[in-house]
Protein backbone atom coordinates (compact mmCIF):
# COMPACT_ATOMS: atom_id res chain seq x y z
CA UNK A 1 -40.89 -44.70 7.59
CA UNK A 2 -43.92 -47.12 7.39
CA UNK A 3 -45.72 -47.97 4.26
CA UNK A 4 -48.90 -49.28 5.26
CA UNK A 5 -51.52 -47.75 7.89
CA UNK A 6 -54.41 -49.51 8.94
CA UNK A 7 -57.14 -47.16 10.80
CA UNK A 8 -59.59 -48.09 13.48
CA UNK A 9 -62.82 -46.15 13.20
CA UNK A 10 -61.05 -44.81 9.38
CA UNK A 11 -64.64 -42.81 8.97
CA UNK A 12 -64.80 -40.54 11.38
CA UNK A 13 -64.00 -36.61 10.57
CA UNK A 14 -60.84 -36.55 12.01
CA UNK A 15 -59.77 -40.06 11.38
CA UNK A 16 -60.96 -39.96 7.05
CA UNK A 17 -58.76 -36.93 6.88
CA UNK A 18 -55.55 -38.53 8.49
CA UNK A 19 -56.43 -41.10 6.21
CA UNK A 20 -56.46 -38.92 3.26
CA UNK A 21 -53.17 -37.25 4.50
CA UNK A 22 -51.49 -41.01 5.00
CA UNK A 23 -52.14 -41.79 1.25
CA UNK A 24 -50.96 -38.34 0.00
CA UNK A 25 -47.70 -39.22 1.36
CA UNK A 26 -47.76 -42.34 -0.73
CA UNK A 27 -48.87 -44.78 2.17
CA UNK A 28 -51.08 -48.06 1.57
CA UNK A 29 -54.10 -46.78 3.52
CA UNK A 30 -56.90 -49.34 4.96
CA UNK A 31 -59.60 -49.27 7.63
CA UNK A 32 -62.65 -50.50 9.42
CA UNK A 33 -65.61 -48.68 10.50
CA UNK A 34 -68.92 -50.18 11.57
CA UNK A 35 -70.86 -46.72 10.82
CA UNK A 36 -69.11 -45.32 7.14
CA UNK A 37 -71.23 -42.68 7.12
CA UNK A 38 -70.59 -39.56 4.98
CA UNK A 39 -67.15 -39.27 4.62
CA UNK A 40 -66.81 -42.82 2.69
CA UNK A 41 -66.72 -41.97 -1.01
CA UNK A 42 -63.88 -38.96 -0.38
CA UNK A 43 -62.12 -42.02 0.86
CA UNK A 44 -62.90 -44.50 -1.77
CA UNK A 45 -62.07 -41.85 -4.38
CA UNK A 46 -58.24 -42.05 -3.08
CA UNK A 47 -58.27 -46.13 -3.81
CA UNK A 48 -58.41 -46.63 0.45
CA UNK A 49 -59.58 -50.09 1.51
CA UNK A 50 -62.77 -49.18 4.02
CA UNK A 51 -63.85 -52.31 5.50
CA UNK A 52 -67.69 -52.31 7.52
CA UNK A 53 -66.45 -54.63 10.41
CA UNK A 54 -63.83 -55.12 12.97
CA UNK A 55 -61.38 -58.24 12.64
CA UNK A 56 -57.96 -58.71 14.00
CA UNK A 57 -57.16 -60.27 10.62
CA UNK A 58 -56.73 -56.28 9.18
CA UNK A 59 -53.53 -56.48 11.06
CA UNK A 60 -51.98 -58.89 9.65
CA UNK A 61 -50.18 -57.28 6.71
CA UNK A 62 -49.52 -53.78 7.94
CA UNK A 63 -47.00 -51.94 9.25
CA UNK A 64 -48.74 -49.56 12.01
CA UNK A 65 -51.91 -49.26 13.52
CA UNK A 66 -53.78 -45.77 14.01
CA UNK A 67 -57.46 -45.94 16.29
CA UNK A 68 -59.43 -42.82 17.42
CA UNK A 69 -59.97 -41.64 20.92
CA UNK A 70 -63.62 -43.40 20.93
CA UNK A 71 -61.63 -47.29 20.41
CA UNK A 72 -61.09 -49.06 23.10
CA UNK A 73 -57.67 -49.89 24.36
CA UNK A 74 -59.01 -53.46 24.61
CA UNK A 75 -60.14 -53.31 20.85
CA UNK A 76 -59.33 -56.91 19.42
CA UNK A 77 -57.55 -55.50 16.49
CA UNK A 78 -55.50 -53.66 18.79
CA UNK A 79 -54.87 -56.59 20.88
CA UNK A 80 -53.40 -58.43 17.96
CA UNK A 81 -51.16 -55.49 16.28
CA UNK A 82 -49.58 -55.33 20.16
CA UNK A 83 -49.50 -59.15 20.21
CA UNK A 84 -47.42 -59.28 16.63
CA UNK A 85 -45.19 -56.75 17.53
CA UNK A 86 -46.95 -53.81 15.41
CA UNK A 87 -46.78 -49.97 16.52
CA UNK A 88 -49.78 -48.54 17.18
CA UNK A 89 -50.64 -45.02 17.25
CA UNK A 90 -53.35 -42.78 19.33
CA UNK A 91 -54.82 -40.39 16.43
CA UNK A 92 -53.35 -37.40 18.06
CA UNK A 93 -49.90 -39.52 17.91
CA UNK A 94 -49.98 -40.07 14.59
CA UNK A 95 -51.17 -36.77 13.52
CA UNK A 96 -48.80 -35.14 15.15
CA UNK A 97 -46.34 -37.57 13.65
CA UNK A 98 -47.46 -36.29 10.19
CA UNK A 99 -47.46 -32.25 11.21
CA UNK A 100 -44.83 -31.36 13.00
CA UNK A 101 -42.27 -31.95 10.16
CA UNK A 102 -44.25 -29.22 8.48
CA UNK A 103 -44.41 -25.55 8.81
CA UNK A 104 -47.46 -25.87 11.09
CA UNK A 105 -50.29 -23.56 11.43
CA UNK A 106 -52.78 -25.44 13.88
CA UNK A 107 -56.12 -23.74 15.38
CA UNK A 108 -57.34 -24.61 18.75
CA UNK A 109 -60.48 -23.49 20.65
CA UNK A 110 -63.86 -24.26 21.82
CA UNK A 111 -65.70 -22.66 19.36
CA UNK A 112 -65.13 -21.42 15.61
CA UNK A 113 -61.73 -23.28 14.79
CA UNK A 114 -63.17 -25.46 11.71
CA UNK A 115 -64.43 -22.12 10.59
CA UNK A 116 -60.93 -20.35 11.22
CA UNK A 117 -58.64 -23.59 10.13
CA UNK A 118 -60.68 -23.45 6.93
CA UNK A 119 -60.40 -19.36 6.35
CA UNK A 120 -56.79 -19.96 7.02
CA UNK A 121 -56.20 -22.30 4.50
CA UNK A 122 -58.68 -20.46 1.89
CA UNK A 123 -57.01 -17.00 2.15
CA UNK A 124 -53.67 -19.00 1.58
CA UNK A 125 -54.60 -21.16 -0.85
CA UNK A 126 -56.11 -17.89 -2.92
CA UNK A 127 -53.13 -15.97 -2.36
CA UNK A 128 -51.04 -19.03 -3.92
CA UNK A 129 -49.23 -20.76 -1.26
CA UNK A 130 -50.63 -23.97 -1.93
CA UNK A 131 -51.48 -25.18 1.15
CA UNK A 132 -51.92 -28.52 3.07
CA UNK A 133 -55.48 -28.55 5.01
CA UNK A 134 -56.29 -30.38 7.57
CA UNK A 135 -59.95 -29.59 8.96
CA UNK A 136 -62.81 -31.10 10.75
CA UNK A 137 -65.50 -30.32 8.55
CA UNK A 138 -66.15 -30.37 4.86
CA UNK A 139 -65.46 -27.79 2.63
CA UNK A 140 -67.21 -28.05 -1.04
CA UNK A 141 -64.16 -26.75 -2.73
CA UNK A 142 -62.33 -29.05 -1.60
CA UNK A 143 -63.91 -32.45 -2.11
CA UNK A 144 -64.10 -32.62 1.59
CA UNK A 145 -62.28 -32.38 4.81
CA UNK A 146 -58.42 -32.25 3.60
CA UNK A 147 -56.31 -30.24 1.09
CA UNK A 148 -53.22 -31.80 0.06
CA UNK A 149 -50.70 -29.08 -0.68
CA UNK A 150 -47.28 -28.26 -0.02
CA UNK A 151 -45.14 -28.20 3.31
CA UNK A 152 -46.91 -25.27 4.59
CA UNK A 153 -49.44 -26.74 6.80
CA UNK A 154 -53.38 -25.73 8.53
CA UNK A 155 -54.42 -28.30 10.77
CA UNK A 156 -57.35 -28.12 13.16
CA UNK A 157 -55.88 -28.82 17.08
CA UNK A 158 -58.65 -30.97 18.66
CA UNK A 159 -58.34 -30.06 22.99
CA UNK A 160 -60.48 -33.43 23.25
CA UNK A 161 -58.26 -36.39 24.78
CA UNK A 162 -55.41 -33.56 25.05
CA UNK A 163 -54.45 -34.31 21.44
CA UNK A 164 -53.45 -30.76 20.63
CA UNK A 165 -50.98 -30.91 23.48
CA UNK A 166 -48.79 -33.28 20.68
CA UNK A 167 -48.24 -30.19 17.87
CA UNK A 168 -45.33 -28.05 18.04
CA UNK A 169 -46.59 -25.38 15.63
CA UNK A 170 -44.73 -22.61 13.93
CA UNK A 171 -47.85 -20.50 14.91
CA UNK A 172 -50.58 -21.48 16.86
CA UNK A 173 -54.07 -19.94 17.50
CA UNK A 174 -57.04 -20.10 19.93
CA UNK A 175 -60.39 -18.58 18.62
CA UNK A 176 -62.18 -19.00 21.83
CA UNK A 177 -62.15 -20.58 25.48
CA UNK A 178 -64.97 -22.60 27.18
CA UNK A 179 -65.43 -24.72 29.65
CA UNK A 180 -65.86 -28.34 27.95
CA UNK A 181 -64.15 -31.83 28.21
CA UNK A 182 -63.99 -31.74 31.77
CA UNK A 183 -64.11 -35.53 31.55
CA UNK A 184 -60.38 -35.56 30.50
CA UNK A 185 -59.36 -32.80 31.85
CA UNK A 186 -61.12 -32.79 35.31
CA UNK A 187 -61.21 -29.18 36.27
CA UNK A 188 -61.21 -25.62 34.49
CA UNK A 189 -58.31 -24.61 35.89
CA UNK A 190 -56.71 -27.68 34.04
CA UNK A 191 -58.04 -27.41 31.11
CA UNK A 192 -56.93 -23.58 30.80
CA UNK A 193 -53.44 -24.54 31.52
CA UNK A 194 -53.74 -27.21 28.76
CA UNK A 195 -54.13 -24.06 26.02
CA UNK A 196 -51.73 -22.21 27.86
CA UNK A 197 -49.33 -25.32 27.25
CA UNK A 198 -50.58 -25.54 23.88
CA UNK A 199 -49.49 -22.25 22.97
CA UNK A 200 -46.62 -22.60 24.95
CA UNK A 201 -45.68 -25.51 22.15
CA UNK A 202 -45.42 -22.93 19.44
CA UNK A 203 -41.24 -22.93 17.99
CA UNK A 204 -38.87 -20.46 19.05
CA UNK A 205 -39.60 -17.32 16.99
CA UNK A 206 -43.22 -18.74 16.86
CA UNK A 207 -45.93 -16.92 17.35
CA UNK A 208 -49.32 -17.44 19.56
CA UNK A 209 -53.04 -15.76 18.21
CA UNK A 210 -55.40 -15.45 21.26
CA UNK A 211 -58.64 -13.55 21.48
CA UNK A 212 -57.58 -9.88 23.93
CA UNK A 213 -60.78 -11.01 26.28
CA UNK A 214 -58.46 -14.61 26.88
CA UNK A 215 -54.74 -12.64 26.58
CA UNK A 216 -53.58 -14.51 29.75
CA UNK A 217 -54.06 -17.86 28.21
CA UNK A 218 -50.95 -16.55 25.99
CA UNK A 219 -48.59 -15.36 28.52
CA UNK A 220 -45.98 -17.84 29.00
CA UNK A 221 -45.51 -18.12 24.99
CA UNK A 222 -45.08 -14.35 25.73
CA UNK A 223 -42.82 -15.06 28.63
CA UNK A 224 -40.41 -17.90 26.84
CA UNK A 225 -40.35 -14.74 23.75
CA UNK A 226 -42.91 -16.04 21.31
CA UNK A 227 -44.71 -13.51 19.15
CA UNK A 228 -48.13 -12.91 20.78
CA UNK A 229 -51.29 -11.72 18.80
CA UNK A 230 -54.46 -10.79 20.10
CA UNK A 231 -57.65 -9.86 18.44
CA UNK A 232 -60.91 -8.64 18.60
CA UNK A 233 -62.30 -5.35 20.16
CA UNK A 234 -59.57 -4.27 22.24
CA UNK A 235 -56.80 -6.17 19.96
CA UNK A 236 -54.34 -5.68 17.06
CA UNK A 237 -56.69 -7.45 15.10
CA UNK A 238 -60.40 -6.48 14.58
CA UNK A 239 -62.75 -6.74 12.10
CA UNK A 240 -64.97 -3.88 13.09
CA UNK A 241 -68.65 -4.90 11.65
CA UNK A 242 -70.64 -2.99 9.31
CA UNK A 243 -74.26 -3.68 8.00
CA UNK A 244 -75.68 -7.04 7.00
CA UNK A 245 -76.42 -7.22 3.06
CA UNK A 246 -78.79 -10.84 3.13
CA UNK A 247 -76.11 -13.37 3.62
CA UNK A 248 -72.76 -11.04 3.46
CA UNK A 249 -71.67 -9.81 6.38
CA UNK A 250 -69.78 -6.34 5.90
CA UNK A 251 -67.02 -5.31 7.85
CA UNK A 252 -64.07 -2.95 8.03
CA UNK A 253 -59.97 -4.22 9.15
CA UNK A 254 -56.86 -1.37 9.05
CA UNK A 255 -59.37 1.01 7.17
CA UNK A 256 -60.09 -1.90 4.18
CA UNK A 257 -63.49 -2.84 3.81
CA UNK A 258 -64.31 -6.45 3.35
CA UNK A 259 -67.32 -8.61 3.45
CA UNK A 260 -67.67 -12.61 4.35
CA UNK A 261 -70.02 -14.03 2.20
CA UNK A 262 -71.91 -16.08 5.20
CA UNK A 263 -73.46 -13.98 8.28
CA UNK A 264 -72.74 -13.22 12.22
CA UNK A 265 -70.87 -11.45 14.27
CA UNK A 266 -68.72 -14.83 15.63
CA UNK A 267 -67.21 -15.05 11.57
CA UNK A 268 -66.15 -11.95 11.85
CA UNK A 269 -64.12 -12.99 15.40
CA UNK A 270 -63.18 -16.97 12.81
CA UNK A 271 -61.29 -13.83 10.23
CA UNK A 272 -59.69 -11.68 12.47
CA UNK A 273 -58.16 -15.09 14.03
CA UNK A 274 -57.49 -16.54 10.14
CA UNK A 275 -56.22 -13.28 9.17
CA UNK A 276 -53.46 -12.56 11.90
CA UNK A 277 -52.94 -16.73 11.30
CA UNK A 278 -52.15 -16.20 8.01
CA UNK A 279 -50.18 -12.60 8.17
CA UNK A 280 -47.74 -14.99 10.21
CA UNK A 281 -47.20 -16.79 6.56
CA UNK A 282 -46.33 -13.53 5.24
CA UNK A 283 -49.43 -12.59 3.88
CA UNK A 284 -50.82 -8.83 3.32
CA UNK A 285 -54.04 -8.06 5.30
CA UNK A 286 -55.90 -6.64 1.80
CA UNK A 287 -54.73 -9.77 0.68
CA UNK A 288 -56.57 -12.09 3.28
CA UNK A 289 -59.39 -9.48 3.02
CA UNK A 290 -60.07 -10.27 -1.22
CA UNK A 291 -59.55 -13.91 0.01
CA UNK A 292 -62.14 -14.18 2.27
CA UNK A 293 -65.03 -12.94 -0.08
CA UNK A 294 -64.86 -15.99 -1.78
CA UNK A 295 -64.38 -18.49 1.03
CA UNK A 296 -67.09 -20.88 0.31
CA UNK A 297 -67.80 -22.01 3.96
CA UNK A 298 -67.84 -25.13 6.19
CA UNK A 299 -70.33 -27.43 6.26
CA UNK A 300 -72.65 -27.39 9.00
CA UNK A 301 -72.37 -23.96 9.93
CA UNK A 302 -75.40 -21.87 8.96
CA UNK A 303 -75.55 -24.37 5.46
CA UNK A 304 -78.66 -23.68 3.66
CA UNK A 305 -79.49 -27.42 2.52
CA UNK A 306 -82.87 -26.86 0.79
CA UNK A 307 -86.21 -25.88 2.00
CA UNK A 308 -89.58 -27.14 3.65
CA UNK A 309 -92.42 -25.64 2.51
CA UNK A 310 -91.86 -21.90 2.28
CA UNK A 311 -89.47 -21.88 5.01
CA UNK A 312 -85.41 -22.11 4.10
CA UNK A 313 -83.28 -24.90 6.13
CA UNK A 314 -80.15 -24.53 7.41
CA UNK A 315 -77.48 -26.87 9.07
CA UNK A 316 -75.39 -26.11 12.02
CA UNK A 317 -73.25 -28.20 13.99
CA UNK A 318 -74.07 -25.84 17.15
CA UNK A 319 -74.13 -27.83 20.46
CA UNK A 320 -72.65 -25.75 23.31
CA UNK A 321 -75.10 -22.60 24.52
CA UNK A 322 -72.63 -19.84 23.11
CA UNK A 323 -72.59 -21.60 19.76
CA UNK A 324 -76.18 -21.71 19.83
CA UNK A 325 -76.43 -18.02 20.63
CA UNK A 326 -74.22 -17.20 18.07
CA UNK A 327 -75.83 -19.08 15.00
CA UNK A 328 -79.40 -17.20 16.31
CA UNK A 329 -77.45 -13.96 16.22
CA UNK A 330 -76.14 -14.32 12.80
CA UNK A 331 -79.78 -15.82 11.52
CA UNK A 332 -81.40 -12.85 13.13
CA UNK A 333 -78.80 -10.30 10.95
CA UNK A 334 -80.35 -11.84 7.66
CA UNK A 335 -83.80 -12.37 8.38
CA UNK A 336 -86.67 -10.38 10.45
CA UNK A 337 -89.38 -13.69 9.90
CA UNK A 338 -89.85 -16.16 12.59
CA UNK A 339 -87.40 -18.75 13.24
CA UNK A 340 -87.60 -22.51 14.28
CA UNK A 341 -85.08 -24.75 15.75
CA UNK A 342 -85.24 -28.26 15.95
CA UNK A 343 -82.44 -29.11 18.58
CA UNK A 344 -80.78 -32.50 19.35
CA UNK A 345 -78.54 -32.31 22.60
CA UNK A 346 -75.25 -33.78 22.24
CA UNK A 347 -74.26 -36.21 25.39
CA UNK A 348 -75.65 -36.92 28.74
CA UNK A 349 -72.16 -35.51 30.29
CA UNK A 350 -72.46 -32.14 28.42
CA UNK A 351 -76.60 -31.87 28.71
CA UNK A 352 -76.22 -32.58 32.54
CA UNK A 353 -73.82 -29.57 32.61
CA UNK A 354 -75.19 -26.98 30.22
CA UNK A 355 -78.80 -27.50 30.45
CA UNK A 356 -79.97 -24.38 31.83
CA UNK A 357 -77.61 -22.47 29.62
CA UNK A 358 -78.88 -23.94 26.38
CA UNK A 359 -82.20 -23.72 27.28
CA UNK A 360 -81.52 -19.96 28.00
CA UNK A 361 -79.86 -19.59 24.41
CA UNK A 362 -82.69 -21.70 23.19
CA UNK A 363 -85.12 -19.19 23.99
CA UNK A 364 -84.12 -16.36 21.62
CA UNK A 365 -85.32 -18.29 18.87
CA UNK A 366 -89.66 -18.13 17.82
CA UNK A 367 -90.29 -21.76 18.39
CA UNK A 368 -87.77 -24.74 19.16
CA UNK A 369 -88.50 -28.74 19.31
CA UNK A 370 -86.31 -30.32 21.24
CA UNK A 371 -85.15 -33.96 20.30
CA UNK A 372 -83.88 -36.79 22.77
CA UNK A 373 -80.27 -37.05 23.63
CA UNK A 374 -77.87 -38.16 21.28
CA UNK A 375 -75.13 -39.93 23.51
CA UNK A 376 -72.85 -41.00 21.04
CA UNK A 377 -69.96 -42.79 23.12
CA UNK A 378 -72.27 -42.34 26.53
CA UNK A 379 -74.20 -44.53 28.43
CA UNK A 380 -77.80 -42.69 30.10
CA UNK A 381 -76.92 -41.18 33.01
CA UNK A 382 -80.37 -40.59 35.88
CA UNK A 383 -82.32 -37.91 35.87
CA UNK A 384 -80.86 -36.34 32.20
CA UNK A 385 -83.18 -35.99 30.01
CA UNK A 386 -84.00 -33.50 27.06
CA UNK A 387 -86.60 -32.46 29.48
CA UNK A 388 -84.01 -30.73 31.30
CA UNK A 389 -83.20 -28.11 28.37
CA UNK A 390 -86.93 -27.89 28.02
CA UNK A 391 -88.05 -26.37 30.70
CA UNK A 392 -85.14 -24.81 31.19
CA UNK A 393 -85.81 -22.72 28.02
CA UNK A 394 -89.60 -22.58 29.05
CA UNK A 395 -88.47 -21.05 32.54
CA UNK A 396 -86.38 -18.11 30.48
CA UNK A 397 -89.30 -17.31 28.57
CA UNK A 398 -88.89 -19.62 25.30
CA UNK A 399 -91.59 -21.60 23.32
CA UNK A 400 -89.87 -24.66 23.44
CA UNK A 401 -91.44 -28.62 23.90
CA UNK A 402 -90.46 -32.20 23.58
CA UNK A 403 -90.18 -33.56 19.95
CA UNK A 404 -89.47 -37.27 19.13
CA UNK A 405 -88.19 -37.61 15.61
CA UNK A 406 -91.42 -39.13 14.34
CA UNK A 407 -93.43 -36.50 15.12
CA UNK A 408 -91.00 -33.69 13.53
CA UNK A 409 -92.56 -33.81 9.82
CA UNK A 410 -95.91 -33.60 10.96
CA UNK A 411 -95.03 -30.61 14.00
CA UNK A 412 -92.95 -28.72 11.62
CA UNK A 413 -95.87 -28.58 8.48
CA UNK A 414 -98.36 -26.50 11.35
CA UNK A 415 -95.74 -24.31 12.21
CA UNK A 416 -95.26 -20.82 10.00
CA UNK A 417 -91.57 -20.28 9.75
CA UNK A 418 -88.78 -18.40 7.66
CA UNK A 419 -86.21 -20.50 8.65
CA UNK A 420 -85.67 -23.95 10.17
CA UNK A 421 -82.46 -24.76 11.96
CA UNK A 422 -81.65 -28.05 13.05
CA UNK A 423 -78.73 -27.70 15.54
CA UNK A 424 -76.66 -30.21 16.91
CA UNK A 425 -73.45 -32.54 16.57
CA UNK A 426 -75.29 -36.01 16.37
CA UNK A 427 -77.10 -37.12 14.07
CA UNK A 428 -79.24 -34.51 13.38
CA UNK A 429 -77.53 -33.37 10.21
CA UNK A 430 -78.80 -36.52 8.61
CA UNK A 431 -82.56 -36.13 9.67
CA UNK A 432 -82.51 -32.53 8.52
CA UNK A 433 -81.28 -33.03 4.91
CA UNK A 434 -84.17 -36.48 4.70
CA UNK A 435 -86.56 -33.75 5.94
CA UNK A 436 -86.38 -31.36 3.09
CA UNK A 437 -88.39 -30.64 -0.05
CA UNK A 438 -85.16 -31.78 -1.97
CA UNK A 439 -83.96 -34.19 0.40
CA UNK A 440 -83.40 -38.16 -0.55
């Protein structure tokens, strides 16, 4: 096997966490990123060479190139690893590359699996199996996005560029189904065959974990005799919810009684998915229940960073109208005081899509700003605008308006709140923590 990796675009949360898994395998890790960003120190800590530009020099002494799905084939240091004769590896080639000689968990879905990947790897890490974790989000206990551990493996499946299509899991889970990434997969009937395929990839003897509202998605694992799972309400697996106390969410699973220590309705449906996961590791469901009352979270979902004014600030990485609804419904569990969200929409693909749905989800909250666009890897398409999820939340009722980023300090100091959320998977993370009373 190689000894040397060099990764294209090293900082992002998938690619600092292949990183980190490279150089617990005793690799020489390097890699260039024009936008370090958050996730650099984790990988300085590991003795990683992060370099802040692109140069087809990198190449010159490595053994295999890894780039993520946003580098262009064309990419100059690409060009010159082909050009000398060096492998190079999509992201989801090289993780699965690194999995599948494991005993592979691996968590798909369009909503909750950092959450679930993360429970997974908590209750098994508490109930000493010593765990590898792979996930796309931080987790405090953790240092950051990746647990190095033993053979038995948790990695977060990523349906974007069909890179979960690569894993050939022992057991393999879907938390939920949406319709997103149309832009590789071109149709919803395509892109439900992809998880169907995806759990299709589980090992003989395997067994596939699929929410009883989406039980068809599992049938051919079912058909070729893989173990099939289902939770929620009408499943083998339910956490049945009790009341709210504050920020613990109480619930009851095979006549135990449990609590999670963050809020909602939709972390309830991120256990029941963890703890089947996990019973398929041989672990007790009491066992996964104790677990989880410690499991210190994710970053960016529901995280209370620090306050403004009297009002508490939270975190969450919601983007896609269900998320959104679900982050207001757990907010609204643990507090009856009005609620503001400042909302950045993620993409001119995905706002052109689900702007009338977000702005309906939008609405449930007491007063929401609305920031432009971020378009990460997207050019401005006509006619898409914030504006869009505006009125569209406006139309269903909401108290929603325009907000440039500017203007938030000043809009958000004449506005009585309990709680501010800042929502969204761009850069709004950044601006929310600056924002606060203990911010830097």
């Amino acid at each position: 096997m190689s000894t040397s990796v060099h990764l294209i675009g090293i900082c992002g949360s998938g690619m600092s966490s292949l990183a980190l898994w490279y150089r617990y395998r005793g690799f020489e890790v390097s890699g260039c990123d024009r936008n370090p960003g958050e996730n650099l120190p984790e990988l300085l800590s590991a003795e990683i060479t992060v370099l802040d530009k692109h140069d087809p020099v990198h190449v010159e002494k490595v053994d295999r190139i890894v780039y993520s799905a946003a580098i262009p084939v064309d990419h100059p240091e690409i060009m010159s690893a082909r050009g000398k004769g060096i492998p190079v590896l999509r992201r989801s080639e090289a993780l699965a590359e690194l999995a599948n000689d494991s005993h592979l968990l691996a968590v798909a879905g369009a909503h909750g699996k950092t959450t679930t990947t993360a429970m997974t790897g908590w209750i098994l890490q508490e109930t000493g199996h010593d765990p590898t974790v792979m996930v796309g989000g931080k987790v405090s206990a953790w240092g950051g996005n990746f647990r190095p551990g033993s053979i038995l493996t948790v990695v977060e499946a990523d349906e974007y560029d069909r890179a979960f299509l690569r894993l050939r899991p022992v057991s393999a889970a879907v938390t939920s189904f949406a319709i997103e990434h149309l832009e590789c997969y071109g149709t919803p009937a395509a892109l439900s065959v992809a998880f169907g395929v995806f759990l299709e990839m589980t090992r003989p003897g395997g067994t596939a974990i699929v929410p009883f509202i989406n039980r068809d998605l599992a049938k051919w694992a079912g058909r070729i005799e893989r173990n099939v799972i289902t939770t929620g309400l009408e499943g083998s697996v339910f956490c049945r919810p009790l009341e709210t106390d504050k920020w613990r969410q109480k619930y009851i699973i095979d006549g135990i009684r449990g609590y999670l220590p963050l809020p909602g309705n939709h972390n309830l449906r991120n256990a029941e998915t963890a703890i089947a996961l996990a019973s398929t590791a041989g672990v007790e469901t009491e066992d996964s229940v104790r677990a989880l009352e410690s499991f210190p979270g994710v970053s960016r979902r529901l995280e209370r960073i620090g306050t403004f004014g009297s009002a508490v600030v939270l975190s969450d990485y919601a983007h896609h109208p269900d998320e959104i609804e679900a982050a207001l419904q757990g907010i609204s569990q643990v507090s009856e005081g009005k609620t503001v969200v400042v909302f950045q929409p993620h993409l001119y693909s995905r706002t052109a899509v689900q702007y009338e749905a977000a702005g309906i989800a939008l609405s449930r909250a007491d007063r929401v700003l609305v920031l432009p666009i971020y378009p990460a890897r997207e050019k401005p398409m006509p006619g898409v605008t914030s504006r869009l999820v505006v009125d569209a939340s406006v139309r269903a009722g909401g108290n929603c308006r325009l907000c440039m980023p500017d203007d938030l300090r000043k809009l958000l100091m004449e506005i009585e709140a309990e709680i501010i959320v800042f929502m969204g998977a761009g850069s709004i993370d950044s601006l929310a923590r600056r924002l606060c009373d203990n911010g830097h």
